[in-house]
Structure formats: C-alpha cells, structure tokens
C-alpha atoms as a PDB file:
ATOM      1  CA  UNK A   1       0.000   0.000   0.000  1.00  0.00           C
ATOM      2  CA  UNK A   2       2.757   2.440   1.054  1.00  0.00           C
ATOM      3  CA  UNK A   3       4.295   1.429  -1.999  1.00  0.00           C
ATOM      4  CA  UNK A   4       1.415   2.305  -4.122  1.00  0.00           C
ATOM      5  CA  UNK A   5       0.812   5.508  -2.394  1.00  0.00           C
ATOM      6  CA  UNK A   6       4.372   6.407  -3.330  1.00  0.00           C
ATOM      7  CA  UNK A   7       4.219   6.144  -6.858  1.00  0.00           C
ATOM      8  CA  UNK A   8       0.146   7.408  -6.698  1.00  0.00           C
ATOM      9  CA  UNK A   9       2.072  10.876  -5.026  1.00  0.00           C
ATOM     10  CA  UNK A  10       5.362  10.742  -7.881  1.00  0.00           C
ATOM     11  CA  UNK A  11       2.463  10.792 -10.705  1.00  0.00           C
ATOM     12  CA  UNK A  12       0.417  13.616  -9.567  1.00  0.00           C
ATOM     13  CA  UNK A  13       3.763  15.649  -8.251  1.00  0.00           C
ATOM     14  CA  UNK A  14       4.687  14.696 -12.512  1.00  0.00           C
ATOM     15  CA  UNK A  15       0.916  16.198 -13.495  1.00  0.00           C
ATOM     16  CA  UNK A  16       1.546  19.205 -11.325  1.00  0.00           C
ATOM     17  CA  UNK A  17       5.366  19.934 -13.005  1.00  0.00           C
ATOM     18  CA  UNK A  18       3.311  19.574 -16.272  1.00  0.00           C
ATOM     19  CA  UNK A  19       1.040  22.027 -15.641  1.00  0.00           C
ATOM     20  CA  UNK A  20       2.898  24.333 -14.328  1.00  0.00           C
ATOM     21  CA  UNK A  21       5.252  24.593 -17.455  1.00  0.00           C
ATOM     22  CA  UNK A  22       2.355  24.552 -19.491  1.00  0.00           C
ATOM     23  CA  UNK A  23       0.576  27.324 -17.840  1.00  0.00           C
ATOM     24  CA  UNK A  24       4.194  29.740 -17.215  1.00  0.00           C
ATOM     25  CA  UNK A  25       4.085  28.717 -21.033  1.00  0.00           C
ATOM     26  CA  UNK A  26       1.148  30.322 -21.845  1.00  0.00           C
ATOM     27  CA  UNK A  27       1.463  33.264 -19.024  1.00  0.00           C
ATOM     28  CA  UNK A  28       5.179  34.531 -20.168  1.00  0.00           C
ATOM     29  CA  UNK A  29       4.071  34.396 -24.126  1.00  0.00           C
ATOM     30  CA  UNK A  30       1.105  36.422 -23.480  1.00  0.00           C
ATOM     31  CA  UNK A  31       3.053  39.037 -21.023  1.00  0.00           C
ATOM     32  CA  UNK A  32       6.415  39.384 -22.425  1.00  0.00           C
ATOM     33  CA  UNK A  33       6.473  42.543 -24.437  1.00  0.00           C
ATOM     34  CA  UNK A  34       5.796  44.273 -21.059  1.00  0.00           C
ATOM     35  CA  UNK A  35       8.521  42.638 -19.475  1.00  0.00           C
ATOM     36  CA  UNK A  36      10.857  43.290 -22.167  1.00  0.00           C
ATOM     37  CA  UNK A  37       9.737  47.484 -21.556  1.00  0.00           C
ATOM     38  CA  UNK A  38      10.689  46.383 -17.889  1.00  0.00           C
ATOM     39  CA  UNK A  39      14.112  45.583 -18.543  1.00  0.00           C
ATOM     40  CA  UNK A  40      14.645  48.110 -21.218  1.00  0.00           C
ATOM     41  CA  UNK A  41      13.506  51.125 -18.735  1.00  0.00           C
ATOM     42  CA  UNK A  42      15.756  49.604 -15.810  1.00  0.00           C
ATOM     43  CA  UNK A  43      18.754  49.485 -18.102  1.00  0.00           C
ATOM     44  CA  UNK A  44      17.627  53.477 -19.047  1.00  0.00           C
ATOM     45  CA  UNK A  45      20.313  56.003 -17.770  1.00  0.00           C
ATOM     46  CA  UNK A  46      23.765  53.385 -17.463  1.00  0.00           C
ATOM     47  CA  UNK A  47      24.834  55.337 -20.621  1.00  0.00           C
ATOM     48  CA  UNK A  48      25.370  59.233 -21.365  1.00  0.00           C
ATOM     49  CA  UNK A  49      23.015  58.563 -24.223  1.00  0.00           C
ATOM     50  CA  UNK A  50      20.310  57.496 -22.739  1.00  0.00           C
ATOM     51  CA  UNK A  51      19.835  59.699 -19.827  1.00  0.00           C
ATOM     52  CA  UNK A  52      17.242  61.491 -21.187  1.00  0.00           C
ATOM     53  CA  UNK A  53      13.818  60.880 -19.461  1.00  0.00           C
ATOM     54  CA  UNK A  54      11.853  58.261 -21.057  1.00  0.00           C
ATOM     55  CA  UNK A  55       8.812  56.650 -20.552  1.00  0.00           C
ATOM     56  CA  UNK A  56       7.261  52.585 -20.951  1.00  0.00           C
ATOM     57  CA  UNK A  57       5.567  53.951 -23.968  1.00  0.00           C
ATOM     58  CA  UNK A  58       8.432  55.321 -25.749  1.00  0.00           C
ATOM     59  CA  UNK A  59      10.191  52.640 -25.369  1.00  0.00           C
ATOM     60  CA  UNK A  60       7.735  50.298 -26.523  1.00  0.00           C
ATOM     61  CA  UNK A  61       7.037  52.639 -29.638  1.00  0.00           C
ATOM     62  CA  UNK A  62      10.749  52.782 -30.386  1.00  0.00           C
ATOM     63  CA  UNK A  63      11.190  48.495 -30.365  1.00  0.00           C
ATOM     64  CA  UNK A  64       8.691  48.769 -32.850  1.00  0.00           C
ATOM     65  CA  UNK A  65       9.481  51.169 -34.756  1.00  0.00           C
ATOM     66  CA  UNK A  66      13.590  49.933 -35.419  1.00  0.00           C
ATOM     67  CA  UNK A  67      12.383  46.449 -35.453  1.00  0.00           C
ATOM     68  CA  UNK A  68       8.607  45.814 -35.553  1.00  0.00           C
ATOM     69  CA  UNK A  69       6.275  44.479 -33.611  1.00  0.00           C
ATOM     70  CA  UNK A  70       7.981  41.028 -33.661  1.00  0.00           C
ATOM     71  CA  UNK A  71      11.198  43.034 -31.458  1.00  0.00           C
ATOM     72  CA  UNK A  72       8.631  42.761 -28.597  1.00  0.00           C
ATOM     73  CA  UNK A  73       9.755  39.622 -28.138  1.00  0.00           C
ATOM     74  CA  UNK A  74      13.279  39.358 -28.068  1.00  0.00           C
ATOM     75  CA  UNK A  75      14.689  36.930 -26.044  1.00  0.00           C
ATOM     76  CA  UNK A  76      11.385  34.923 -25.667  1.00  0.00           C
ATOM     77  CA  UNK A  77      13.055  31.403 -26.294  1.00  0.00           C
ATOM     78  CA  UNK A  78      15.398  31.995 -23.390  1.00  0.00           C
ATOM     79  CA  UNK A  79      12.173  33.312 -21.098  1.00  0.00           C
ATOM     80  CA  UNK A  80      10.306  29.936 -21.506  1.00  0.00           C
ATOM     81  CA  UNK A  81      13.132  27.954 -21.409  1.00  0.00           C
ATOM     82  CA  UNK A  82      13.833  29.654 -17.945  1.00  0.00           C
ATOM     83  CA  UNK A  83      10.511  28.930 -16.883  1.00  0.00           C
ATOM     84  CA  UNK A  84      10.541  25.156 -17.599  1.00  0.00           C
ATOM     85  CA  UNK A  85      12.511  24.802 -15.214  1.00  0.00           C
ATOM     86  CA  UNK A  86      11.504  27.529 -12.412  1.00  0.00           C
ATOM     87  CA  UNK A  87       8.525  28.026 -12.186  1.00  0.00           C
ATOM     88  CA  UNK A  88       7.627  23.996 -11.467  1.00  0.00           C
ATOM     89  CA  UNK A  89      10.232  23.972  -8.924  1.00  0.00           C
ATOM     90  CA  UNK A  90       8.715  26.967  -7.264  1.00  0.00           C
ATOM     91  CA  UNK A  91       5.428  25.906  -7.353  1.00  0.00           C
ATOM     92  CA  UNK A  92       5.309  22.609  -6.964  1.00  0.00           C
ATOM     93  CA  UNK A  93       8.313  23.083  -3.997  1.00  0.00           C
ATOM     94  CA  UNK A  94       6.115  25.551  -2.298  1.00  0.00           C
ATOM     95  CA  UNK A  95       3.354  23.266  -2.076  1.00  0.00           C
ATOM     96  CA  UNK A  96       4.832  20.044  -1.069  1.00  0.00           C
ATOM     97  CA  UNK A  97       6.745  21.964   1.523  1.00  0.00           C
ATOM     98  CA  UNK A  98       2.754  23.618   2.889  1.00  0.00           C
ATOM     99  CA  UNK A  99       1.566  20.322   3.246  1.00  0.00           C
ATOM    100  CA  UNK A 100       4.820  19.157   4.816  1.00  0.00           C
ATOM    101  CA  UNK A 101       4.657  21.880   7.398  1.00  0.00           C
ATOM    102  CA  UNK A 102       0.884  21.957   7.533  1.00  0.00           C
ATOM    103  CA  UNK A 103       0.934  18.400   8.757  1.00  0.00           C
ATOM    104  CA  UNK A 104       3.240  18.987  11.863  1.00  0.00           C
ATOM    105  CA  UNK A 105       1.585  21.731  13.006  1.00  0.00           C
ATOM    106  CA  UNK A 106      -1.878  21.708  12.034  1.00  0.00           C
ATOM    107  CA  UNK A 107      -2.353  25.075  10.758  1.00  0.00           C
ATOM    108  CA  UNK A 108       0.261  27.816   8.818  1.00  0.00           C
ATOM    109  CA  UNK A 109       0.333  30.920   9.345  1.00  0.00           C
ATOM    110  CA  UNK A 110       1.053  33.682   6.561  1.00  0.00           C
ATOM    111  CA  UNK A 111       5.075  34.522   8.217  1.00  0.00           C
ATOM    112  CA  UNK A 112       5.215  30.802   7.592  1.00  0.00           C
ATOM    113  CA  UNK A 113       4.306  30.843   3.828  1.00  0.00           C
ATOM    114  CA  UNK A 114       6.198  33.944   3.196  1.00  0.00           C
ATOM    115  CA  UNK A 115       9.209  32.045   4.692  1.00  0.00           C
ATOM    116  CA  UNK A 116       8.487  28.568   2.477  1.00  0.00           C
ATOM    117  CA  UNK A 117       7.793  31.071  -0.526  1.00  0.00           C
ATOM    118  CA  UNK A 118      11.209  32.975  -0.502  1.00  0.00           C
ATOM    119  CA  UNK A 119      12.679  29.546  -0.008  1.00  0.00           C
ATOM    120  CA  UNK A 120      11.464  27.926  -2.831  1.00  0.00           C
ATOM    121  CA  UNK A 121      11.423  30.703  -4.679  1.00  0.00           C
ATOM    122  CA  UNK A 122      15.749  30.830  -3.928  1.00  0.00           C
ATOM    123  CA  UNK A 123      16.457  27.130  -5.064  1.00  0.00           C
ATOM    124  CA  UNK A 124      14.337  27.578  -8.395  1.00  0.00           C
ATOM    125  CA  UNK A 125      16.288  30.760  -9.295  1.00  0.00           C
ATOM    126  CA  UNK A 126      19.400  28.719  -8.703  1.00  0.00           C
ATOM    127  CA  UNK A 127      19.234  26.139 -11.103  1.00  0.00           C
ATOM    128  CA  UNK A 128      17.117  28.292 -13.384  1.00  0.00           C
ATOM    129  CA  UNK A 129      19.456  31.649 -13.222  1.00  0.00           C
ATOM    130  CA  UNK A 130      21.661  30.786 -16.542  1.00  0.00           C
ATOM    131  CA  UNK A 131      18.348  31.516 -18.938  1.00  0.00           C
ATOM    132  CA  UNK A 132      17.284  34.364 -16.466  1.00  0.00           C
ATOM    133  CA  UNK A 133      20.761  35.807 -17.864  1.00  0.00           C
ATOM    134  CA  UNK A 134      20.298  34.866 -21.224  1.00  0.00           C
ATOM    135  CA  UNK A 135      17.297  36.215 -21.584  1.00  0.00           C
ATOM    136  CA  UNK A 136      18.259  39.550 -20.001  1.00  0.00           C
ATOM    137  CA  UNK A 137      21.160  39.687 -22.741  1.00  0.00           C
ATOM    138  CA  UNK A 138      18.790  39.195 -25.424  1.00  0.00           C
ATOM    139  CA  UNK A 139      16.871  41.715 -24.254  1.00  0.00           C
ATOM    140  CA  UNK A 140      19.405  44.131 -23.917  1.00  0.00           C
ATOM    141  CA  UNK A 141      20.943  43.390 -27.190  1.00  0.00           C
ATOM    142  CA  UNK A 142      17.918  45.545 -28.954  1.00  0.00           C
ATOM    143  CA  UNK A 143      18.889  48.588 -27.185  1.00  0.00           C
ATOM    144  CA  UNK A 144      22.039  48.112 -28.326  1.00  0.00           C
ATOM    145  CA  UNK A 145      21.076  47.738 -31.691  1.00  0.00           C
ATOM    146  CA  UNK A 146      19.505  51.461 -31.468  1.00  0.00           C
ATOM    147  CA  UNK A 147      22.364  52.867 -30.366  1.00  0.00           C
ATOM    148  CA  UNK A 148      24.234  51.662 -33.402  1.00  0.00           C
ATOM    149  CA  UNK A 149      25.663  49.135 -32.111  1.00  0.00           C
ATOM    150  CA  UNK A 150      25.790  45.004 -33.091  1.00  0.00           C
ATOM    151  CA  UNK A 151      23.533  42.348 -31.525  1.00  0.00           C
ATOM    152  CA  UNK A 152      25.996  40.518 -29.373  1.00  0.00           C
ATOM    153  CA  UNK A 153      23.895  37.045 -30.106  1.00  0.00           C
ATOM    154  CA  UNK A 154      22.295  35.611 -32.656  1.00  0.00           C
ATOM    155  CA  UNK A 155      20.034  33.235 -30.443  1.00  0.00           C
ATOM    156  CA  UNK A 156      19.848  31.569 -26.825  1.00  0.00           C
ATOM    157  CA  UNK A 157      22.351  28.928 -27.755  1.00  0.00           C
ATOM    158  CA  UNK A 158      24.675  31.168 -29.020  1.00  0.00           C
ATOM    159  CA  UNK A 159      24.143  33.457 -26.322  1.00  0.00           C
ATOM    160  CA  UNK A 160      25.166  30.753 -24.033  1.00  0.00           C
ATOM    161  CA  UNK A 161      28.428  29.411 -25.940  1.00  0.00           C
ATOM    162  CA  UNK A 162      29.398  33.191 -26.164  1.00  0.00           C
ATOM    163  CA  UNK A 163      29.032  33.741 -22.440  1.00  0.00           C
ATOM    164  CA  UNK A 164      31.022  30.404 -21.293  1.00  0.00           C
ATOM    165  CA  UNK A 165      33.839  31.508 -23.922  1.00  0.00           C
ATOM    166  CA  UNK A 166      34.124  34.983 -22.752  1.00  0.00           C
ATOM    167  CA  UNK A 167      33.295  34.248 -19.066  1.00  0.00           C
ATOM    168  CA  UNK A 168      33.821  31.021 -18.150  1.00  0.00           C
ATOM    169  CA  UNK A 169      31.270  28.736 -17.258  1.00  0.00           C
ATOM    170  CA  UNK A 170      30.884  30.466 -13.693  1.00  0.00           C
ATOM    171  CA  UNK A 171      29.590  33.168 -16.159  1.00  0.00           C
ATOM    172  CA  UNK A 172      26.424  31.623 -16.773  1.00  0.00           C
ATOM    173  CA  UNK A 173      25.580  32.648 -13.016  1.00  0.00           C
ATOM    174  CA  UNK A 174      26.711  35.984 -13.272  1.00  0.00           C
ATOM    175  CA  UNK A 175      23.795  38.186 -10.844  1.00  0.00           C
ATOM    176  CA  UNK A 176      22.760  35.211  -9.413  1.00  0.00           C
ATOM    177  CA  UNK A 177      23.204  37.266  -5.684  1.00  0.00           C
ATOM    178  CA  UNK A 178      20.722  39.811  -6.392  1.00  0.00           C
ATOM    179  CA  UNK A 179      18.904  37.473  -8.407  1.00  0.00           C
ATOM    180  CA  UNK A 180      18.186  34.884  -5.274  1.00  0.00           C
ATOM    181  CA  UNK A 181      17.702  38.361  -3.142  1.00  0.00           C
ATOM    182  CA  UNK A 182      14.979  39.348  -6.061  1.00  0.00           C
ATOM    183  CA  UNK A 183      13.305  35.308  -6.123  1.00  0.00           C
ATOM    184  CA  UNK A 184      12.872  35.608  -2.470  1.00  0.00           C
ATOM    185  CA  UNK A 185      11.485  38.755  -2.429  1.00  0.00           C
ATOM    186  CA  UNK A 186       9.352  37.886  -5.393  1.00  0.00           C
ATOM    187  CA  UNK A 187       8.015  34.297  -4.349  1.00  0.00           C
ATOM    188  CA  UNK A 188       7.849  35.691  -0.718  1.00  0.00           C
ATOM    189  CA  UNK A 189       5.275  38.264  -1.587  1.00  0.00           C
ATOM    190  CA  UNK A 190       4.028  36.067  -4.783  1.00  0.00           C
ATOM    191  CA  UNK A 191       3.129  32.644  -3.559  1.00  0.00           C
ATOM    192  CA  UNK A 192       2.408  33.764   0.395  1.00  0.00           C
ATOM    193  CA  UNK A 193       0.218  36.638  -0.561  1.00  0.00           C
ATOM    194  CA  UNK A 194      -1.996  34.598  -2.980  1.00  0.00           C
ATOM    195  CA  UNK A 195      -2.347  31.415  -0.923  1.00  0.00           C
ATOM    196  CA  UNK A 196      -3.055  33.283   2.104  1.00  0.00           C
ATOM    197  CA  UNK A 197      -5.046  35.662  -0.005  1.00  0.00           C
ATOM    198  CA  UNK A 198      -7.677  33.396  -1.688  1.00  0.00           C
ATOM    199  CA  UNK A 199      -8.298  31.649   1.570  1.00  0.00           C
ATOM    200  CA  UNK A 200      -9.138  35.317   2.888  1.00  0.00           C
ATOM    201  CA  UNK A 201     -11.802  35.637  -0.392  1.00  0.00           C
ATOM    202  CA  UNK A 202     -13.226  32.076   0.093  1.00  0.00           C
ATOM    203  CA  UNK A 203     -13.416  32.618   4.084  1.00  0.00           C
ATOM    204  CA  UNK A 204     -14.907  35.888   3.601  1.00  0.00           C
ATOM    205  CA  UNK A 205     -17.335  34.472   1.166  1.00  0.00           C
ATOM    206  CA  UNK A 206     -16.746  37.282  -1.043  1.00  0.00           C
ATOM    207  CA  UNK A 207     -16.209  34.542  -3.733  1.00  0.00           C
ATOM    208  CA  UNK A 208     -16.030  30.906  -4.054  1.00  0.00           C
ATOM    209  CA  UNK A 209     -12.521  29.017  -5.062  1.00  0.00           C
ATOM    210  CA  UNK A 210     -13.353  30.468  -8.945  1.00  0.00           C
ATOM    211  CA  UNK A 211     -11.830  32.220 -11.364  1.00  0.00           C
ATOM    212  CA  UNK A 212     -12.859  35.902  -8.968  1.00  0.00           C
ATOM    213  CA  UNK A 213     -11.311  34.568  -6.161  1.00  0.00           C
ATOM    214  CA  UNK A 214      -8.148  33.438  -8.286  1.00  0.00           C
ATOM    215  CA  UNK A 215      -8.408  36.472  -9.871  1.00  0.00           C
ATOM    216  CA  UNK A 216      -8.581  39.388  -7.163  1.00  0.00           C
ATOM    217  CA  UNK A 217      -5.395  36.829  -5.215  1.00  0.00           C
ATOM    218  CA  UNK A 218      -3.196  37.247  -8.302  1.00  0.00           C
ATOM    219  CA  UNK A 219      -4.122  40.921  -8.522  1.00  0.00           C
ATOM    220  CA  UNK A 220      -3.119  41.533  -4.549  1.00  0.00           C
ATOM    221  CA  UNK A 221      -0.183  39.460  -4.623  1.00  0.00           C
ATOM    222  CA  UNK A 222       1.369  40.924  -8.017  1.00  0.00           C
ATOM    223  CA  UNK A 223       1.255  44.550  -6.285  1.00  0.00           C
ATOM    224  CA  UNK A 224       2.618  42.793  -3.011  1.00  0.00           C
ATOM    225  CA  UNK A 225       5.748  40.874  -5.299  1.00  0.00           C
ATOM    226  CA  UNK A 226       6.421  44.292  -6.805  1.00  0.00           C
ATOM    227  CA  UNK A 227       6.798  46.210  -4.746  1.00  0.00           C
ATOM    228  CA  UNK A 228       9.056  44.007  -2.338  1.00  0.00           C
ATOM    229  CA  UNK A 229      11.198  43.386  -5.222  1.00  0.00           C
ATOM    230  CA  UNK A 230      11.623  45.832  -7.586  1.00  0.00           C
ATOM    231  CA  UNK A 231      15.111  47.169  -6.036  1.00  0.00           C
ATOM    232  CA  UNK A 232      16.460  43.565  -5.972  1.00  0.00           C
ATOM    233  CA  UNK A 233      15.258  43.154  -9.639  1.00  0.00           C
ATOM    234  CA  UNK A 234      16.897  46.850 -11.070  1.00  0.00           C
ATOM    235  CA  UNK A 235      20.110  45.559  -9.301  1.00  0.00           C
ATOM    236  CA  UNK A 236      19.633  41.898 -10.971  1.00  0.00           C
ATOM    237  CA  UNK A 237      19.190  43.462 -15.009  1.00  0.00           C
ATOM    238  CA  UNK A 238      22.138  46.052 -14.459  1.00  0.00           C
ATOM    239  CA  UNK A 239      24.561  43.162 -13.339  1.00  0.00           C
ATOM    240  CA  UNK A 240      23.442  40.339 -15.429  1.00  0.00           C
ATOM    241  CA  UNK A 241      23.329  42.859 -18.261  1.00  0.00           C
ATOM    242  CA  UNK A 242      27.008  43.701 -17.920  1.00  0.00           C
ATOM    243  CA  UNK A 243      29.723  41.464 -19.788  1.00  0.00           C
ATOM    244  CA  UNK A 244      33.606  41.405 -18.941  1.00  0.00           C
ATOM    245  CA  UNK A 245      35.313  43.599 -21.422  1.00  0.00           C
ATOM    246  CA  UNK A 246      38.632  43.038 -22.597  1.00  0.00           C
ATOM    247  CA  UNK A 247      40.845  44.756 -20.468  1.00  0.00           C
ATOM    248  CA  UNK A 248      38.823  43.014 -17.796  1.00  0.00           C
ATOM    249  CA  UNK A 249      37.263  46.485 -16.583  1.00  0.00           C
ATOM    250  CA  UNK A 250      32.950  46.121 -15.126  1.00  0.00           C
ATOM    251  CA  UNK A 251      30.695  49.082 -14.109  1.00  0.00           C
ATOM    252  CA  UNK A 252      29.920  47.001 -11.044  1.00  0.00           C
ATOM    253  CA  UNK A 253      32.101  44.948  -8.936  1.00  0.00           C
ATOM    254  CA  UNK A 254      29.027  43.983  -6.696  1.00  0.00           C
ATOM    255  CA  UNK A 255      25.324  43.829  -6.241  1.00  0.00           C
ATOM    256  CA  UNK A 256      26.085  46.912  -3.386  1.00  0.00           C
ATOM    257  CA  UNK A 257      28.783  48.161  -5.392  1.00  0.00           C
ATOM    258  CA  UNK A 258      25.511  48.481  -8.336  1.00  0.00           C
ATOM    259  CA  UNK A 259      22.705  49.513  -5.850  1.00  0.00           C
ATOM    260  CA  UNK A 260      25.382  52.482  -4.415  1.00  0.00           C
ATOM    261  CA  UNK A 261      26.469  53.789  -7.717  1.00  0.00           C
ATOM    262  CA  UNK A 262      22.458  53.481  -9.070  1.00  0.00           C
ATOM    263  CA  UNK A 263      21.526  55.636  -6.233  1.00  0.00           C
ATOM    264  CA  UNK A 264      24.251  58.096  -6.277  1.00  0.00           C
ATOM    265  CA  UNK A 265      23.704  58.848 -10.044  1.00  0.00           C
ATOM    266  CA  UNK A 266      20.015  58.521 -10.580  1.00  0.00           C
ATOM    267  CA  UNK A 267      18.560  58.894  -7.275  1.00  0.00           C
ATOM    268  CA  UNK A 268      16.711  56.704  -5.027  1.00  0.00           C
ATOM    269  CA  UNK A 269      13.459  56.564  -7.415  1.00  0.00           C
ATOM    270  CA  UNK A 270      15.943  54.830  -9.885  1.00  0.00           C
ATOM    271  CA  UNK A 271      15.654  51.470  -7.723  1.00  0.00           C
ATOM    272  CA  UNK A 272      11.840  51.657  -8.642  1.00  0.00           C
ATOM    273  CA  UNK A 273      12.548  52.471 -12.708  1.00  0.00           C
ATOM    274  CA  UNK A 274      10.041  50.037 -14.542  1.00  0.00           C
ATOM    275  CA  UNK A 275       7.889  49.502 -11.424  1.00  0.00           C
ATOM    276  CA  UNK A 276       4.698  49.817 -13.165  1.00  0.00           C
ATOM    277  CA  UNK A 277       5.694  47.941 -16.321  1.00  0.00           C
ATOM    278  CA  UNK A 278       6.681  45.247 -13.485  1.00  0.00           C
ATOM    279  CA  UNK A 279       3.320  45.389 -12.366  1.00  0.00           C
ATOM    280  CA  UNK A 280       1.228  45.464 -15.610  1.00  0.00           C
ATOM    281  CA  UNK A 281       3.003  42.637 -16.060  1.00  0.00           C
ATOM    282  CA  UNK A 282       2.895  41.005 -12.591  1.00  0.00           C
ATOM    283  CA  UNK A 283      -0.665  41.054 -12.400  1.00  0.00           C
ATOM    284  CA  UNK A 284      -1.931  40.036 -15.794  1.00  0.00           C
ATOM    285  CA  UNK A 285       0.995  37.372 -16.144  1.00  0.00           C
ATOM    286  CA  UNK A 286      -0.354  35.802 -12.489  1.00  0.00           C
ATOM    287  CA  UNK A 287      -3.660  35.920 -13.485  1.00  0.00           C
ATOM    288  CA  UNK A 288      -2.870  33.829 -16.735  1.00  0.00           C
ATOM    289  CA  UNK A 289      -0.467  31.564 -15.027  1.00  0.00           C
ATOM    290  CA  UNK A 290      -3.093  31.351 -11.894  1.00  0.00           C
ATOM    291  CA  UNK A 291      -6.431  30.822 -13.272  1.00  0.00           C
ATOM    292  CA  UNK A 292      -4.767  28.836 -16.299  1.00  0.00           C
ATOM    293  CA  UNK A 293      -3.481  26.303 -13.274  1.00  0.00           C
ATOM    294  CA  UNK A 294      -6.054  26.231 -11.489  1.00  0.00           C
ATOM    295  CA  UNK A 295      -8.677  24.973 -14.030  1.00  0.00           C
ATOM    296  CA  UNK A 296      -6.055  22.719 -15.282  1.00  0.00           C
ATOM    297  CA  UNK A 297      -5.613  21.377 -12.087  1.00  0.00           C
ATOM    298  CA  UNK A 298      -9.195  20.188 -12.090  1.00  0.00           C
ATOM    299  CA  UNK A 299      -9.365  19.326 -15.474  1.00  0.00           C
ATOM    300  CA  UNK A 300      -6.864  16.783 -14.282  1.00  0.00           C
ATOM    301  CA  UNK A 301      -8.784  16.036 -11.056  1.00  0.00           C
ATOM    302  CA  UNK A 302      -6.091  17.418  -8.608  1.00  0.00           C
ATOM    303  CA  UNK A 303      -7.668  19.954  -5.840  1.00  0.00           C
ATOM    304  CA  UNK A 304      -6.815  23.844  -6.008  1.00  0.00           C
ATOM    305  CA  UNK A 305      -3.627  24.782  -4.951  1.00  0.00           C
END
C-alpha cells in the first residue's frame, strides 16, 4: 500500500510539473512585451546617451518602430526555457513543503508561507538563473542595436556558448546574488500573498474558489511581489546585463557596489525604474499563469492549490 501511495504521489507531483510549465508557457508568451519594456527602462540612464527621461511607452514605440512588432519579443526562447525549469520547482516546492509543514503543526500561518515562498522561490532561481541571464542579454541586445551598435547574439544557444567563452562557465551565473535576493522577495510576496489571499476571499465568502477569487489573489499578490522586489530586480538586469570587457574592466564589482552607484547617479526613485511595467506585467501574467493552473488542475482532477 505504502508502496502504491508512493508512486500514486510521484504521478500527480509529474501532473503538477506539467502544468505548471504549461501554464508559465502560456502566461510569459502572453506578457512578455511588457517585461521586455521592464528591462529596457531599468537598463535606461547606465549610458550618457540614454539619460534622457523616457517613458514605458516610448520605449515600446521605439522596439517597434527599429524592429517591428515582432522586437517585442526578443529573447522569448530563453524566457520559456527559464521557466521550464523555475517556475515547477517553485510551485510545486512551495506546495509540497505547505503540506509538509501543515501536517506537523496543524495550521500555517502567513510569516510561515512567506518564509516557504522565498525559499522555494531561492532554489528555483538557482538552477534556473543561466536563462534568467540569457534572456536579459537578449533583451538588452535591442537597445544596443539602437544605439548603433551590433547584436551581441544571434540566439539563446549562441548566447550561451558566447558567455562560457568569454566568461567562463561560472559566467552563466553571473547576478545570481541579487537574483536569489529578487526570487525571495518575489516568491515571498508572490506565492504567500496569494495562498493566504484566496483563503481570505473564500473565508470571507466574497467569492467561491473560482476564477474571482483566483483572480482578485493574483491581482493583490502581483502589487505585493512588486513592490518588495523591484530594487532587488533593477540591481539583478544592471549586473546580469554587464559582460567582462577586454581589459577586464565592469561598471559594477558587486550587487552593493551596483545599488550604491544606481543611487548616487540617478537617485533613489531609480531602484523603482520600470515599477509599473513590473506590475502590468505582474498582475496580468499571475492571473494567466493562476487561473490557467487552477482549471487545469481540475481538469486533471487534482484539488486547487
């Protein structure tokens, strides 16, 4: 019996990874021109010629203007292949560790799923940090292309052969400090605030466990993610971004070394640059992901998460 109960709890923990991938899938396709803007905005100002004020709407005009509406999304391959691997990890890790915690103690508190969260969130963005980097390359490399410049990489592959080359294979983790700081921060706020969130709609009975109650959760914990990591994630593009020049010279030496030198030229606000890009994207990309999971979860008769 134990023995069937194993494997009964390896196939649905396989159905969950599934759907998960399936459902980031469909979330980051649908939301990645805004997160492209994102990364574009928080890259605005490292250069004396772009330290003009700009705006998410220029720059979104401008990707489409040098390179059409299919410059929007740059770097997508890397973005999903990112997400095959984090976003399972994350979710599916947050929820076996729940129920592992849940059954000690008998009930969870929300300081206890921020804490699983963050964790979680911290071992996905581990493994999955290498296409995290290549993505923010790729995304850069348009930017570049405005300014006159050559793409750096002609795909996600080559992106990656480039970086070990010219970097090492360390390389391929380059950010990954601010990038665990922003995945705590992120899954902390993401994963704790809509759990503990759509329990507070059901409770409440201001909806049942449908699509409003998944909906208003993903809106509340977007803003909550954003706004917790939005620093961590300016810091995270600006050093990932960055690629060892020849005579072995970087803007940064360090994630504090970055948020310092941010602050001191472009102010405090700049640690918030792309903040509402972040979360127009936040929201709509967990409400995709979200309600996407959630039905397929009971297509596949699992329970909501």
């Amino acid at each position: 019996m134990k023995s069937g109960h194993q494997h009964g709890g390896v196939e649905t923990a396989r159905t969950k990874v599934v759907l998960t991938s399936f459902s980031a899938m469909v979330a980051e396709t649908t939301t990645f021109p805004i997160d492209l803007i994102k990364t574009r905005l928080q890259l605005h100002g490292e250069s004396l010629s772009s330290s003009r004020p700009t705006s998410a709407f220029r720059v979104g005009l401008g990707i489409v203007r040098e390179q059409g509406a299919v410059g929007l999304y740059s770097g997508l391959s890397p973005a999903i292949i990112r997400h095959l691997f984090y976003t399972p990890i994350r979710i599916v890790g947050y929820e076996h560790l729940r129920s592992v915690v849940s059954a000690d103690n008998g009930s969870f508190s929300v300081v206890g799923k921020a804490v699983i969260g963050g964790t979680s969130g911290v071992v996905a963005q581990v493994i999955a940090s290498p296409g995290d980097l290549v993505k923010v390359r790729m995304q850069a490399d348009g930017q570049r292309v405005n300014q006159g410049l050559q793409h750096r990489y002609s795909g996600p592959f080559d992106a990656l052969n480039k970086i070990v080359r010219a970097e090492g294979f360390g390389g391929l983790w380059k950010g990954v400090f601010p990038n665990i700081q922003r995945a705590f921060l992120v899954n902390m706020g993401e994963l704790a605030c809509y759990d503990h969130a759509k329990q507070f709609v059901i409770r409440s009975r201001i909806a049942d466990d449908n699509v409003y109650a998944h909906t208003l959760a993903s809106i509340m914990s977007g803003l909550a993610a954003t706004s917790l990591s939005c620093p961590a994630d300016v810091v995270k593009t600006r050093m990932m971004n960055q690629a060892v020049k020849r005579e072995g010279n970087v803007l940064y030496n360090s994630s504090y070394d970055c948020l310092v030198k941010t602050v001191k030229v472009e102010g405090i606000r700049a640690l918030w640059k792309g903040f509402f890009p972040t979360w127009a994207r936040l929201g709509p990309w967990q409400f995709v992901f979200w309600v996407s999971y959630e039905k397929f979860r009971k297509f596949a008769g699992l329970s909501s998460f």
